[in-house]
Protein backbone atom coordinates (compact mmCIF):
# COMPACT_ATOMS: atom_id res chain seq x y z
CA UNK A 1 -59.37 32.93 -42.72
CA UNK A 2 -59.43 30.05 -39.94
CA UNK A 3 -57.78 31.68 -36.68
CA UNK A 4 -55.25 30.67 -35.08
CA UNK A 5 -55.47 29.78 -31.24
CA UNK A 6 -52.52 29.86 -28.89
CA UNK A 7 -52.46 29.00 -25.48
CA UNK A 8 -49.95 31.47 -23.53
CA UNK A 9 -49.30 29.78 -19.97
CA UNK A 10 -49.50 25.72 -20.73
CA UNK A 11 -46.52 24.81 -17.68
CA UNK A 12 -45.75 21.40 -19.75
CA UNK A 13 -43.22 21.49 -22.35
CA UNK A 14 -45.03 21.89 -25.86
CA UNK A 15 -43.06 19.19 -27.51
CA UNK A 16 -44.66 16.44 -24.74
CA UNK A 17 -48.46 17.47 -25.80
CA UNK A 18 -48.35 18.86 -29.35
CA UNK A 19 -50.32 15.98 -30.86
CA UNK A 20 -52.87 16.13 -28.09
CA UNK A 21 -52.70 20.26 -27.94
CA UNK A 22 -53.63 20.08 -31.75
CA UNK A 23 -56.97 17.65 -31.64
CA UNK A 24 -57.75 20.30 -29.00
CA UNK A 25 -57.69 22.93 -31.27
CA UNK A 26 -54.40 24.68 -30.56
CA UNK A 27 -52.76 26.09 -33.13
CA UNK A 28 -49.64 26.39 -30.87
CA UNK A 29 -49.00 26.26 -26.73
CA UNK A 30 -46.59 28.32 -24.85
CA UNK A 31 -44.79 27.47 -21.57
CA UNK A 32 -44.04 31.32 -20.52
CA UNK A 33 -41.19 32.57 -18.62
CA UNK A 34 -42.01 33.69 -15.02
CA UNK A 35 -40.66 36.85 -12.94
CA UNK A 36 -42.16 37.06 -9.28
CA UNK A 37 -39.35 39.64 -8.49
CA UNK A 38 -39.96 43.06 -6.70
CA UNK A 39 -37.17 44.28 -9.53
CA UNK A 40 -39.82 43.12 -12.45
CA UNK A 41 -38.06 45.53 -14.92
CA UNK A 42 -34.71 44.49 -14.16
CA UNK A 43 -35.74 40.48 -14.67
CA UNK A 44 -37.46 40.71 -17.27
CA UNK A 45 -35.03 42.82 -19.43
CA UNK A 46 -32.45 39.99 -18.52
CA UNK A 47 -34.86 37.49 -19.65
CA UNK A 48 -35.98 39.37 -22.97
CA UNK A 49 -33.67 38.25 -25.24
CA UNK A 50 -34.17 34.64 -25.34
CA UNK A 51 -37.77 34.46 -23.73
CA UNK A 52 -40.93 33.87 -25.91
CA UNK A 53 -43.06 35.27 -23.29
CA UNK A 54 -42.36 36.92 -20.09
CA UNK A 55 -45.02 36.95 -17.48
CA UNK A 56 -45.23 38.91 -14.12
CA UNK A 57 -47.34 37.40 -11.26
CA UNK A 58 -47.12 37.68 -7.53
CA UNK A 59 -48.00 40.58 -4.87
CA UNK A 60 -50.39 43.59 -5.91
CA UNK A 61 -46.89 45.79 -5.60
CA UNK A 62 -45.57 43.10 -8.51
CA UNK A 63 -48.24 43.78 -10.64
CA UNK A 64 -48.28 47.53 -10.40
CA UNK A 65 -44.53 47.35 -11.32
CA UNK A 66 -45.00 45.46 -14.11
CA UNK A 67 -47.87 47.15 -15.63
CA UNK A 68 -45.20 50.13 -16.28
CA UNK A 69 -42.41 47.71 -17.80
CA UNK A 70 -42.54 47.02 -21.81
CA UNK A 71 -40.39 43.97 -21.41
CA UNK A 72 -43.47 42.57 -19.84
CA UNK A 73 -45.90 40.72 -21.77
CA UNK A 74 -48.40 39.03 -19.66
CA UNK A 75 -49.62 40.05 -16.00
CA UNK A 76 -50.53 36.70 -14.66
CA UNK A 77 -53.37 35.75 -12.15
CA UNK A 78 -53.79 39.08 -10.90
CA UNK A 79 -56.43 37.92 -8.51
CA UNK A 80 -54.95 35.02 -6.81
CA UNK A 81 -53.93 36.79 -3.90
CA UNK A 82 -54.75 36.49 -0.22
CA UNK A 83 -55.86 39.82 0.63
CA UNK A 84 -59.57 40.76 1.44
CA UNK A 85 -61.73 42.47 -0.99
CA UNK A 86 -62.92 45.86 -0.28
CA UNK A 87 -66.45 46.84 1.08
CA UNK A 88 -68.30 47.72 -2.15
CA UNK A 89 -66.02 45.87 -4.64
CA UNK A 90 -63.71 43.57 -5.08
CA UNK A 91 -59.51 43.29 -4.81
CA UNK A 92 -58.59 41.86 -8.19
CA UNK A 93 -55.17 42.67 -8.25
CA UNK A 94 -55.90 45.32 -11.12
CA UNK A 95 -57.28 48.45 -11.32
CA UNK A 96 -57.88 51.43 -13.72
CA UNK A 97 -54.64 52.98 -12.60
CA UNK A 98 -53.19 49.25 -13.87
CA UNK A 99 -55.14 48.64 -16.80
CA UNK A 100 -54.57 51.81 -18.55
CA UNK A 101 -50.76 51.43 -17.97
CA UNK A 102 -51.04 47.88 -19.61
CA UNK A 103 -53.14 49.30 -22.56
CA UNK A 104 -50.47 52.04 -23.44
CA UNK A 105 -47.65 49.40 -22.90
CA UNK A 106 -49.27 46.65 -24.93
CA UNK A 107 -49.25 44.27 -22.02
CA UNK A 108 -52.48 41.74 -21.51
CA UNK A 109 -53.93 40.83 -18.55
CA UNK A 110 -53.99 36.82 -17.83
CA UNK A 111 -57.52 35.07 -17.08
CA UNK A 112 -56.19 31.02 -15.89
CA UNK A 113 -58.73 28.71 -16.28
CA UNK A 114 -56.76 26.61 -13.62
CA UNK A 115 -57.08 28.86 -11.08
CA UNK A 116 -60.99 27.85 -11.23
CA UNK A 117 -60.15 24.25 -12.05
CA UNK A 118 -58.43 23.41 -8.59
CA UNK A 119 -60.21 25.13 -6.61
CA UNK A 120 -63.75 24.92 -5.05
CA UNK A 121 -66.82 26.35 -2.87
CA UNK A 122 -66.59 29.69 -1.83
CA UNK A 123 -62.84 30.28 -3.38
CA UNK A 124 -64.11 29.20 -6.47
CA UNK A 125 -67.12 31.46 -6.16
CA UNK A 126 -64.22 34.79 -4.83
CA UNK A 127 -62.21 33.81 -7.91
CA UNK A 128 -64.44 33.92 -10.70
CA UNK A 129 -65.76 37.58 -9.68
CA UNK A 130 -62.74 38.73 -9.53
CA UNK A 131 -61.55 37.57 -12.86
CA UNK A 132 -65.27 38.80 -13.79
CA UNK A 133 -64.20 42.43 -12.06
CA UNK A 134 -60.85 42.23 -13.99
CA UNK A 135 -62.49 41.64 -17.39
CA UNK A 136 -64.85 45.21 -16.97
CA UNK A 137 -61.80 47.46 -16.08
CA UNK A 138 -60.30 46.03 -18.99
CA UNK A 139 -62.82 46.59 -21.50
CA UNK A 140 -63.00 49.96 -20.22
CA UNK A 141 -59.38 50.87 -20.63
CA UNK A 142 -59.01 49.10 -23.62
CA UNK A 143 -56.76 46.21 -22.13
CA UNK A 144 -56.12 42.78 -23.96
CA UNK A 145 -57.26 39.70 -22.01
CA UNK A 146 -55.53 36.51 -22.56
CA UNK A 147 -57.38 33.42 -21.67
CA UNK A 148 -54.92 30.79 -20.88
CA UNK A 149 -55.42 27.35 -19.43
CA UNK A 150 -52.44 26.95 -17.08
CA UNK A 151 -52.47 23.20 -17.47
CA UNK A 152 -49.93 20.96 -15.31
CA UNK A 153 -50.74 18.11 -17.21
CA UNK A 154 -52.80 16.84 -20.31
CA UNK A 155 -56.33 16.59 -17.63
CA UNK A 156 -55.44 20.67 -16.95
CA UNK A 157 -55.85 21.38 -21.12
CA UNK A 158 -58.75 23.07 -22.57
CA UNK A 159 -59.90 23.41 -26.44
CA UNK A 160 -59.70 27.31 -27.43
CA UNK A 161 -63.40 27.23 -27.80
CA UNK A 162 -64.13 25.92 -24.57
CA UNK A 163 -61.66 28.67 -22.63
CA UNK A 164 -64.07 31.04 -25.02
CA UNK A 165 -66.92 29.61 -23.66
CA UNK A 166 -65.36 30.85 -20.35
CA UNK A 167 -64.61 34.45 -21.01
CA UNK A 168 -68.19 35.04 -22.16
CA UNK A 169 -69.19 33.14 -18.48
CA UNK A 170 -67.31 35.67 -17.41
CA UNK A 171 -68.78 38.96 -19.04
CA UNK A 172 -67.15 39.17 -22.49
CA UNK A 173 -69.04 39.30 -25.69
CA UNK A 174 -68.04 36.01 -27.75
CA UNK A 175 -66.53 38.00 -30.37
CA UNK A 176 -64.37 39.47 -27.04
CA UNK A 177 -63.61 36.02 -25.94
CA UNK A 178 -62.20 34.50 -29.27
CA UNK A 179 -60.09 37.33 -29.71
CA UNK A 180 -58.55 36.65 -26.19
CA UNK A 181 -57.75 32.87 -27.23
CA UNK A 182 -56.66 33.98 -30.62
CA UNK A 183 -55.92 37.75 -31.75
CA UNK A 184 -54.60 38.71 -28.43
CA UNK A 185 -52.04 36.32 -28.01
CA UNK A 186 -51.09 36.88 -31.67
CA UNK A 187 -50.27 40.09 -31.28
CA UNK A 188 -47.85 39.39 -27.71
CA UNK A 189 -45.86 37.04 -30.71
CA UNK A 190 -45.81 39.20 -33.46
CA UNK A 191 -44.00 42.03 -30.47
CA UNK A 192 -41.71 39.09 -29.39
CA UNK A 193 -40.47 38.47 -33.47
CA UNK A 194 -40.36 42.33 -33.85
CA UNK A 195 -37.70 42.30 -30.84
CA UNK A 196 -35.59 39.54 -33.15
CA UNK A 197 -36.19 40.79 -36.05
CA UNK A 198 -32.78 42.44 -36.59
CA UNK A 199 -34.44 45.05 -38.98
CA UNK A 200 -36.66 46.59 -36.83
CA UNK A 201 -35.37 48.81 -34.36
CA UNK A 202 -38.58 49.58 -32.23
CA UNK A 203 -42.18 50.50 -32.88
CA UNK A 204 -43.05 52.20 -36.04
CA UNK A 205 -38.86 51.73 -37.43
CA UNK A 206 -37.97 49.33 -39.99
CA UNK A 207 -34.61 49.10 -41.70
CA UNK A 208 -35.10 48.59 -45.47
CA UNK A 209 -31.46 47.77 -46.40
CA UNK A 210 -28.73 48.44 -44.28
CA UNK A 211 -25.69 50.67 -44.98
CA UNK A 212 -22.02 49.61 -44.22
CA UNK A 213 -22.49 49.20 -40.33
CA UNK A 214 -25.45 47.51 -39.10
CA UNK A 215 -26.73 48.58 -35.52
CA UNK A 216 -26.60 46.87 -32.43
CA UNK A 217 -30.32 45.36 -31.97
CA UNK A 218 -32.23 46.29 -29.08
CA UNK A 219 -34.68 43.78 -27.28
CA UNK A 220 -35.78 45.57 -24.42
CA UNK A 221 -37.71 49.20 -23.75
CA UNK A 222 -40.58 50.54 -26.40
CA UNK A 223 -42.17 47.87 -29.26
């Protein structure tokens, strides 16, 4: 079975690239919705209805919110910050405390190729051991990662197997990295058509056939 490769945080509108996205490689490309609110839960459940994919990025305090909302799909560049890094390790923007909440919640932690792309020297250098830093907790908790490219513009795009190439730079096995350009992805869309999907009411409830009333569906809270 050929898999299918989606690229979560492409800031171009798909319909502009698709030809180009697909000699690429790209089964499909996403331009996510983002919430940099303090009140994560409170955007995003506004946004839920109508939004693809919802994305939290911003302060440390952002992402720790957001790693406890299940409207949230994606915490984005979690390392792009200004603060310092500690003594022995480095400030990431996620921890264990953060990863494990975004394992139980289903929510994947972002690795943007563009944050490495424009940028250089000893940024670069910070940047790519965090990301590196990020990728251990995760395995350890169990966390998706989602390789995206974050492209601006057609130069800023990727192939899937090339942003693979990356993870495993990075510390991931290549099985790892495929699955973060492919599997994981596919699993934030098949959460976002289980919130339309007037038959299912949450996780683990389906309605077979419906009786005289049908209920009011739900988008936001446990899928």
């Amino acid at each position: 079975m050929t898999a299918e490769y989606i690229d979560l945080h492409v800031q171009l509108e798909s319909k502009d690239i698709a030809d180009f996205t697909k000699q690429l490689g790209w089964s499909r490309v996403v331009r996510p919705v983002e919430v940099k609110e303090k009140n994560v839960q409170e955007a995003a459940k506004k946004l839920r209805k109508e939004a693809e994919i919802i994305i939290a990025s911003g302060s440390d305090d952002i992402n720790r919110v957001a790693s406890d909302c299940w409207e949230v799909d994606l915490i984005g560049s979690p390392e792009m910050h200004d603060e310092c890094d500690f003594m022995h390790q480095m400030n990431s923007g996620v921890d264990y405390v953060i990863a494990k909440a975004c394992a139980e919640k289903g929510i994947a932690v972002e690795i943007n190729f563009a944050n490495v792309l424009n940028t250089y020297g000893r940024k670069r250098s910070q940047i790519m051991a965090r990301m590196a830093q990020n990728v251990r907790i995760c395995k350890d908790c169990d966390c998706n990662v989602v390789i995206t490219s974050g492209a601006k513009d057609k130069f800023g795009l990727r192939g899937p197997q090339e942003l693979a190439a990356f993870g495993v730079l990075l510390g991931m096995a290549p099985d790892e990295a495929k699955k973060a350009v492919s599997e994981n992805p596919g699993i934030i869309f098949k959460r976002t058509n289980d919130r339309k999907n007037p038959n299912i009411i949450t996780k683990g409830l389906e309605v077979k056939r419906w009786g005289s009333k049908q209920k009011e569906k739900r988008t936001h809270g446990w899928y």
